[in-house]
N, C-alpha and C. Protein backbone atom coordinates (compact mmCIF):
# COMPACT_ATOMS: atom_id res chain seq x y z
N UNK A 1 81.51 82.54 99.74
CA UNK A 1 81.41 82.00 98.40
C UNK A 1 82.60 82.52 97.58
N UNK A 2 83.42 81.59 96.75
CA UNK A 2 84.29 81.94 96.16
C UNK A 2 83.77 81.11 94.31
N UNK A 3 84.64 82.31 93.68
CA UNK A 3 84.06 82.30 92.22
C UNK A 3 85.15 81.02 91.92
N UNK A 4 84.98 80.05 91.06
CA UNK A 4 86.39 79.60 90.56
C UNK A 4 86.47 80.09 88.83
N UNK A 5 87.35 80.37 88.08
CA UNK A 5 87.42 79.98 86.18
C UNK A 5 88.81 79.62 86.06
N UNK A 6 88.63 78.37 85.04
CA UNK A 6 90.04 78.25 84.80
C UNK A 6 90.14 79.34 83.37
N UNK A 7 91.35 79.51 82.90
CA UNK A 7 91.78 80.44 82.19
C UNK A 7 92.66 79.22 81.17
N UNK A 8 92.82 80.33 79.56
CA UNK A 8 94.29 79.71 79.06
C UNK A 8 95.09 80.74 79.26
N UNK A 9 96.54 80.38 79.10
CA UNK A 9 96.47 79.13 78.93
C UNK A 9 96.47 78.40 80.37
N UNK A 10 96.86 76.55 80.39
CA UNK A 10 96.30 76.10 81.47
C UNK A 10 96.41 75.94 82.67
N UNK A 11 98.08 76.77 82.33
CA UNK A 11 98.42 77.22 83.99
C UNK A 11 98.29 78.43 84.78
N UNK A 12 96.79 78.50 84.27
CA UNK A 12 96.41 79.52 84.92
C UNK A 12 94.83 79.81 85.20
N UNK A 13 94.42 80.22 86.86
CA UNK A 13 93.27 79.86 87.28
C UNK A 13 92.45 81.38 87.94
N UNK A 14 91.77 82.22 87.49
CA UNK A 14 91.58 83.12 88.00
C UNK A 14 89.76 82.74 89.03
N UNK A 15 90.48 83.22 90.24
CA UNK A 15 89.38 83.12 91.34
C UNK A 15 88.40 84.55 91.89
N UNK A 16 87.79 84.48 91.72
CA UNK A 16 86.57 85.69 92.08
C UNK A 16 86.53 86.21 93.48
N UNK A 17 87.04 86.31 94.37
CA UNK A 17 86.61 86.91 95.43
C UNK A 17 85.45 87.86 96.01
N UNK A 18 84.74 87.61 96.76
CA UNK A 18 83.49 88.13 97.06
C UNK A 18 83.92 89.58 98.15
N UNK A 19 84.73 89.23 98.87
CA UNK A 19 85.21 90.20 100.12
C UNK A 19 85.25 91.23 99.67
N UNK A 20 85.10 92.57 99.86
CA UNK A 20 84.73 93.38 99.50
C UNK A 20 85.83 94.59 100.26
N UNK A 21 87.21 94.99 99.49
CA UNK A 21 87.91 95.64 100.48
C UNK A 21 88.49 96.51 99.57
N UNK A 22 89.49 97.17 99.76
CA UNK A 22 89.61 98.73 98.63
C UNK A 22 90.94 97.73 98.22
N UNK A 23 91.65 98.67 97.27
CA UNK A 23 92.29 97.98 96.60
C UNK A 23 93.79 97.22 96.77
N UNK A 24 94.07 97.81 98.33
CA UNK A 24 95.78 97.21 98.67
C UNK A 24 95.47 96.57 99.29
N UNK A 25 94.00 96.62 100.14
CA UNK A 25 93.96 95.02 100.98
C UNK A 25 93.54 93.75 99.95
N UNK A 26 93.11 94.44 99.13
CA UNK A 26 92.65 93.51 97.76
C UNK A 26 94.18 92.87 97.71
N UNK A 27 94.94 93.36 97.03
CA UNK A 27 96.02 92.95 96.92
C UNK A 27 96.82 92.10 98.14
N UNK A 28 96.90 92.35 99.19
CA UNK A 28 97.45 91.63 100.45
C UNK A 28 96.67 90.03 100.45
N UNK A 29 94.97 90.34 100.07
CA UNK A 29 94.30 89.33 100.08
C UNK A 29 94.90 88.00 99.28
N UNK A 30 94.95 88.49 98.00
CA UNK A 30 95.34 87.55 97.38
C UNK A 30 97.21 87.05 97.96
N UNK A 31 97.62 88.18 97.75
CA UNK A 31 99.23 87.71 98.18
C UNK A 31 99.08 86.42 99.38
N UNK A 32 97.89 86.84 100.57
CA UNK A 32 98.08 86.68 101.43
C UNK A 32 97.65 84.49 101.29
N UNK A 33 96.93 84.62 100.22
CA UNK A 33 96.40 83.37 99.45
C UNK A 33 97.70 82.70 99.00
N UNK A 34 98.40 83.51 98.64
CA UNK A 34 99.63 82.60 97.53
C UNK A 34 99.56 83.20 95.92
N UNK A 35 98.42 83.85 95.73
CA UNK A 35 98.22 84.48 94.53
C UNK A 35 98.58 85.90 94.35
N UNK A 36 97.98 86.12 93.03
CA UNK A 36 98.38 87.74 92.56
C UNK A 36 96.69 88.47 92.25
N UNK A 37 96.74 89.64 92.28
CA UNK A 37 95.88 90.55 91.78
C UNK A 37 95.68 89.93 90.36
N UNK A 38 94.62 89.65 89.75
CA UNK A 38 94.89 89.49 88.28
C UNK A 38 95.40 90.13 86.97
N UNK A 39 96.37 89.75 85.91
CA UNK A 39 96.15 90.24 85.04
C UNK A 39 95.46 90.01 83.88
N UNK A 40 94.84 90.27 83.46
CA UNK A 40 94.16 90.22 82.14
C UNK A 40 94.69 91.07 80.85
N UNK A 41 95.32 90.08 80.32
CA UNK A 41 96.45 91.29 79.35
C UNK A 41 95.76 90.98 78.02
N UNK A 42 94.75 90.02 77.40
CA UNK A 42 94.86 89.81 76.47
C UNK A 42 92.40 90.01 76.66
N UNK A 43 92.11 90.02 75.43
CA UNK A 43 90.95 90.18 75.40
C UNK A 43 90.17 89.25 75.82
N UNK A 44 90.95 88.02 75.44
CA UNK A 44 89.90 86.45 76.26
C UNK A 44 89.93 86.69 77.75
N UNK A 45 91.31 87.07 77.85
CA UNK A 45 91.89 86.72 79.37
C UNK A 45 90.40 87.85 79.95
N UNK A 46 90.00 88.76 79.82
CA UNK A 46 89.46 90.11 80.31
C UNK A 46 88.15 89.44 79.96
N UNK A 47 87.81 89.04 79.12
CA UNK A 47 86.33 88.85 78.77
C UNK A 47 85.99 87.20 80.00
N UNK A 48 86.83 86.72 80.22
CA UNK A 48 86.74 85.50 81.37
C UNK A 48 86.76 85.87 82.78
N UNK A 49 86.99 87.06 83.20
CA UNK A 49 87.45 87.76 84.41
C UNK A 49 85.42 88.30 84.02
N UNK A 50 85.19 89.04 83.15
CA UNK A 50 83.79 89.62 83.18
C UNK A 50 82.57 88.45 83.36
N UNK A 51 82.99 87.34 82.93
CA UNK A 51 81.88 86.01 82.59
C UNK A 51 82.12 85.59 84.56
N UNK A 52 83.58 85.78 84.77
CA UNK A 52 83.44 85.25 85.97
C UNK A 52 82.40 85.90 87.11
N UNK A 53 82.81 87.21 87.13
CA UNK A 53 82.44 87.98 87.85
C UNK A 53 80.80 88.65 87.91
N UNK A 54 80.39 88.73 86.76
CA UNK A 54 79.21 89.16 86.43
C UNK A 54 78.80 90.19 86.26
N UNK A 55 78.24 91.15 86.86
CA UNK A 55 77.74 92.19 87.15
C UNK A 55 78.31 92.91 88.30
N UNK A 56 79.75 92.50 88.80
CA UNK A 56 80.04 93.38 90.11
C UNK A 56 80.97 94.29 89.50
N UNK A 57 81.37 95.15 90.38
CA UNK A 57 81.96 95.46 90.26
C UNK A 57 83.58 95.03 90.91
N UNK A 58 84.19 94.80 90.32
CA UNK A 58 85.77 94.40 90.68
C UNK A 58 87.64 94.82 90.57
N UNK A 59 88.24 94.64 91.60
CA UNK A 59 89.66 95.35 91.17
C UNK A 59 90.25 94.43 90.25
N UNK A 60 91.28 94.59 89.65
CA UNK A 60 92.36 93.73 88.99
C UNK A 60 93.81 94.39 89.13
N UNK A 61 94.68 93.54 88.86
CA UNK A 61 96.22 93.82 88.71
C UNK A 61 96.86 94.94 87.89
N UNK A 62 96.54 96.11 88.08
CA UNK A 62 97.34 96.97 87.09
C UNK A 62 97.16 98.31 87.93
N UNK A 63 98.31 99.08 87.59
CA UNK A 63 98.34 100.71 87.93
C UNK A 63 99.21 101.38 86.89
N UNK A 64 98.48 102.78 87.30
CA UNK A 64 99.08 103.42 86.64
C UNK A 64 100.77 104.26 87.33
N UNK A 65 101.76 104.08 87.26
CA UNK A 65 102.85 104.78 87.34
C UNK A 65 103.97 105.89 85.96
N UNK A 66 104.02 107.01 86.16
CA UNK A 66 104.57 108.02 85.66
C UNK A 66 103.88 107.74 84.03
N UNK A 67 102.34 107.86 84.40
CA UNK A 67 101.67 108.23 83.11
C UNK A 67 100.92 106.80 82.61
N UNK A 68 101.59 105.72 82.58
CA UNK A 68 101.42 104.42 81.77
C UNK A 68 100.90 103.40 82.71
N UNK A 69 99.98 102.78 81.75
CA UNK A 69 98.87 101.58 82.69
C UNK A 69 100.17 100.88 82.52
N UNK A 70 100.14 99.58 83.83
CA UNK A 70 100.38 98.52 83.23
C UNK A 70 99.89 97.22 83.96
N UNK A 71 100.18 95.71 83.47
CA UNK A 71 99.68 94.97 84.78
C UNK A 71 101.08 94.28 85.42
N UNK A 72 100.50 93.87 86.31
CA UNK A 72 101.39 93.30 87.25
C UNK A 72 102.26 92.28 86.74
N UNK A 73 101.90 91.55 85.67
CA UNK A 73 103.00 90.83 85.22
C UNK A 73 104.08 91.68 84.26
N UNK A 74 104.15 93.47 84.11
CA UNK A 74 104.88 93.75 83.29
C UNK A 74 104.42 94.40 81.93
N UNK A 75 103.58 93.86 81.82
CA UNK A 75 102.70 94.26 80.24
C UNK A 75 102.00 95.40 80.39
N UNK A 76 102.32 96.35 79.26
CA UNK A 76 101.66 98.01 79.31
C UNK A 76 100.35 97.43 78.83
N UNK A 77 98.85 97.82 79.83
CA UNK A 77 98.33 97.86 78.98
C UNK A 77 98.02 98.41 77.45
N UNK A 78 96.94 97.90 76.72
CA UNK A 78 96.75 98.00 75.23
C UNK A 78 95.89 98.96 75.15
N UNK A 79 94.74 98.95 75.94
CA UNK A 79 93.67 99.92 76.32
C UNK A 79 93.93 100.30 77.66
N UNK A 80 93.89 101.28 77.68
CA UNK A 80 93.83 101.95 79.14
C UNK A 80 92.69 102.29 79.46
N UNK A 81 92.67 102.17 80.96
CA UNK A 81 91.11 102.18 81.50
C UNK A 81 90.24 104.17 81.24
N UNK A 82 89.10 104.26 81.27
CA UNK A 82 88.84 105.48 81.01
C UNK A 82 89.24 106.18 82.65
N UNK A 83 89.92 107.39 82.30
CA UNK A 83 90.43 108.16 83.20
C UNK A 83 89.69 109.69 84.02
N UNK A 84 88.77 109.19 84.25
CA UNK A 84 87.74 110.67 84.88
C UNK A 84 87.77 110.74 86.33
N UNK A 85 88.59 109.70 87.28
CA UNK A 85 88.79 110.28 88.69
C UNK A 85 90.26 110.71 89.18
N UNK A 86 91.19 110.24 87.70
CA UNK A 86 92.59 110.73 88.60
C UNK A 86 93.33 109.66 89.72
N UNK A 87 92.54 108.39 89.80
CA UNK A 87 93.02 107.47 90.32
C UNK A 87 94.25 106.55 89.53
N UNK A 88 95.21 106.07 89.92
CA UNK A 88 95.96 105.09 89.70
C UNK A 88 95.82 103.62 89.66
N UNK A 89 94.48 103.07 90.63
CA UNK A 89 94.30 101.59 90.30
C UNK A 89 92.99 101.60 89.30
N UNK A 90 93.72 99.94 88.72
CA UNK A 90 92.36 99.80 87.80
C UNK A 90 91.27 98.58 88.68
N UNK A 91 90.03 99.36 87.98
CA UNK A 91 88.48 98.86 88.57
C UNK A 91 87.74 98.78 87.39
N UNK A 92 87.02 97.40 87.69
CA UNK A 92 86.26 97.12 86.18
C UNK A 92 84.76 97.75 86.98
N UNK A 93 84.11 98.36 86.43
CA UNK A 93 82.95 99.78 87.21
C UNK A 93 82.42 99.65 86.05
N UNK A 94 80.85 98.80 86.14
CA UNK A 94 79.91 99.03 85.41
C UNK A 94 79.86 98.60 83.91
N UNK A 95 80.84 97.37 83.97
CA UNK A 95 81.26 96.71 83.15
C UNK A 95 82.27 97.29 82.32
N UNK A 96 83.23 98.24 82.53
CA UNK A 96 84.52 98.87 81.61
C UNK A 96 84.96 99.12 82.54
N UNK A 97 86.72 99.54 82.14
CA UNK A 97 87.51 99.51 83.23
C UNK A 97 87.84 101.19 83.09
N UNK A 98 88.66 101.32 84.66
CA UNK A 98 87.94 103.03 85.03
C UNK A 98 89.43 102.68 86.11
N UNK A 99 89.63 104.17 85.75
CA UNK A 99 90.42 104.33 87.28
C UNK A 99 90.10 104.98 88.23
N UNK A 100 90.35 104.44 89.51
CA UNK A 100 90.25 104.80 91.06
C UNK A 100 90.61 105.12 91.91
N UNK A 101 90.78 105.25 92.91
CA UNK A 101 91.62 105.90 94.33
C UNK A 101 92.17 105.12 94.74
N UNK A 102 91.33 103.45 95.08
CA UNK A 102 91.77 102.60 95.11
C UNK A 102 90.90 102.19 96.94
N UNK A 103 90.48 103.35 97.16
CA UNK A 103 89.74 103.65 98.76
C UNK A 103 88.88 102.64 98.40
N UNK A 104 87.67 102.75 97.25
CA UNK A 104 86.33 102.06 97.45
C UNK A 104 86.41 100.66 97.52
N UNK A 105 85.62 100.50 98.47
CA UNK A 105 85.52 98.97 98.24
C UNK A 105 84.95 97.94 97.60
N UNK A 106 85.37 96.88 97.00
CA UNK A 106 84.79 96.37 95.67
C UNK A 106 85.72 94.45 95.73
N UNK A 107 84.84 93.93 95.35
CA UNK A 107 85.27 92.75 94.82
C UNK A 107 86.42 92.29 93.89
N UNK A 108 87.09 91.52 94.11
CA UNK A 108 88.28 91.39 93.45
C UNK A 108 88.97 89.81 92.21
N UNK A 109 89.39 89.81 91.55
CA UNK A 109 90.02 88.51 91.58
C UNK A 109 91.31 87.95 91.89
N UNK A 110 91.73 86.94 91.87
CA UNK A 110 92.70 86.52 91.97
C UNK A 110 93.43 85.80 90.85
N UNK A 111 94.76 86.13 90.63
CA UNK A 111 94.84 84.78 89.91
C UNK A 111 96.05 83.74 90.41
N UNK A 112 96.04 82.61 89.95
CA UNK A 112 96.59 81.30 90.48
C UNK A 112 97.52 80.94 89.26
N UNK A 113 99.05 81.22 89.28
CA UNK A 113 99.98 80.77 88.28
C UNK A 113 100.18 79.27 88.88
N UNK A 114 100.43 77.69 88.05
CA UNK A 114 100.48 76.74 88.03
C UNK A 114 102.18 76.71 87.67
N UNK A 115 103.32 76.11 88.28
CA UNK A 115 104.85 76.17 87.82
C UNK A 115 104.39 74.39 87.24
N UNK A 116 105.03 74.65 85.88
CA UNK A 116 105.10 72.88 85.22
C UNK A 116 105.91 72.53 84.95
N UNK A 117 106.24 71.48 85.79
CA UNK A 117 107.63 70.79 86.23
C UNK A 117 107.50 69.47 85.06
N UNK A 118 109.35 69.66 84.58
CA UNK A 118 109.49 68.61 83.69
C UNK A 118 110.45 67.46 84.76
N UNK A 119 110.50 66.69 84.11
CA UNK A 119 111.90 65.60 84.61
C UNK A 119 112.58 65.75 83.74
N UNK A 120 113.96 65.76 84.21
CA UNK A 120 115.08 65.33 83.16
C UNK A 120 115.76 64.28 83.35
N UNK A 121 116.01 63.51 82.20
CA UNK A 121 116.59 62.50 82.04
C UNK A 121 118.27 62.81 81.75
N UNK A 122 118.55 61.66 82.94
CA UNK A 122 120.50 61.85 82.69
C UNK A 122 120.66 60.69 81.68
């Protein structure tokens, strides 16, 4: 079973994954799709990733390197996840996001960038 939500804006589709794997095969998973780990940089974007997902627990697109969250598209996070294991990936755990080892295994999303192609006229 796979989750679908579309997201705004509209080129962009974040997918739920059920598979249940720690967090770099998480990541391979999706790569391995054509997609990315998700980011959720903005509060809708994060609150649509929670509606998707429900009650699991899940990875997303961001780590921490030399101190500072950020996600995978670049963007520091705004909130940083609460920090009580000393882990570097972020995990949404019990509905807030938390950092991890990245070992446990947990459900993930994906997300799906759309490229929108114009024509040009000569």
């Amino acid at each position: 079973m796979v989750f679908f939500s579309k997201v705004y804006p509209k080129d962009k589709v974040f997918v739920g994954i059920p598979d249940r794997l720690d967090w770099t095969r998480s990541q391979q998973n999706c790569e391995w799709l054509g997609w990315r780990l998700a980011s959720a940089e903005s509060s809708s974007l994060m609150n649509r990733t929670v509606a998707l997902m429900q009650n699991n627990d899940y990875w997303l697109g961001a780590t921490k390197e030399s101190g500072v969250w950020s996600w995978f598209s670049g963007a520091v996070m705004s909130t940083p996840p609460t920090e009580d294991s000393g882990g570097t990936f972020l995990l949404m755990w019990n509905g807030s996001l938390d950092d991890a080892s990245g070992t446990d295994e947990n459900m993930h999303v994906c997300k799906i960038t759309f490229k929108l192609w114009h024509s040009v006229s000569q």
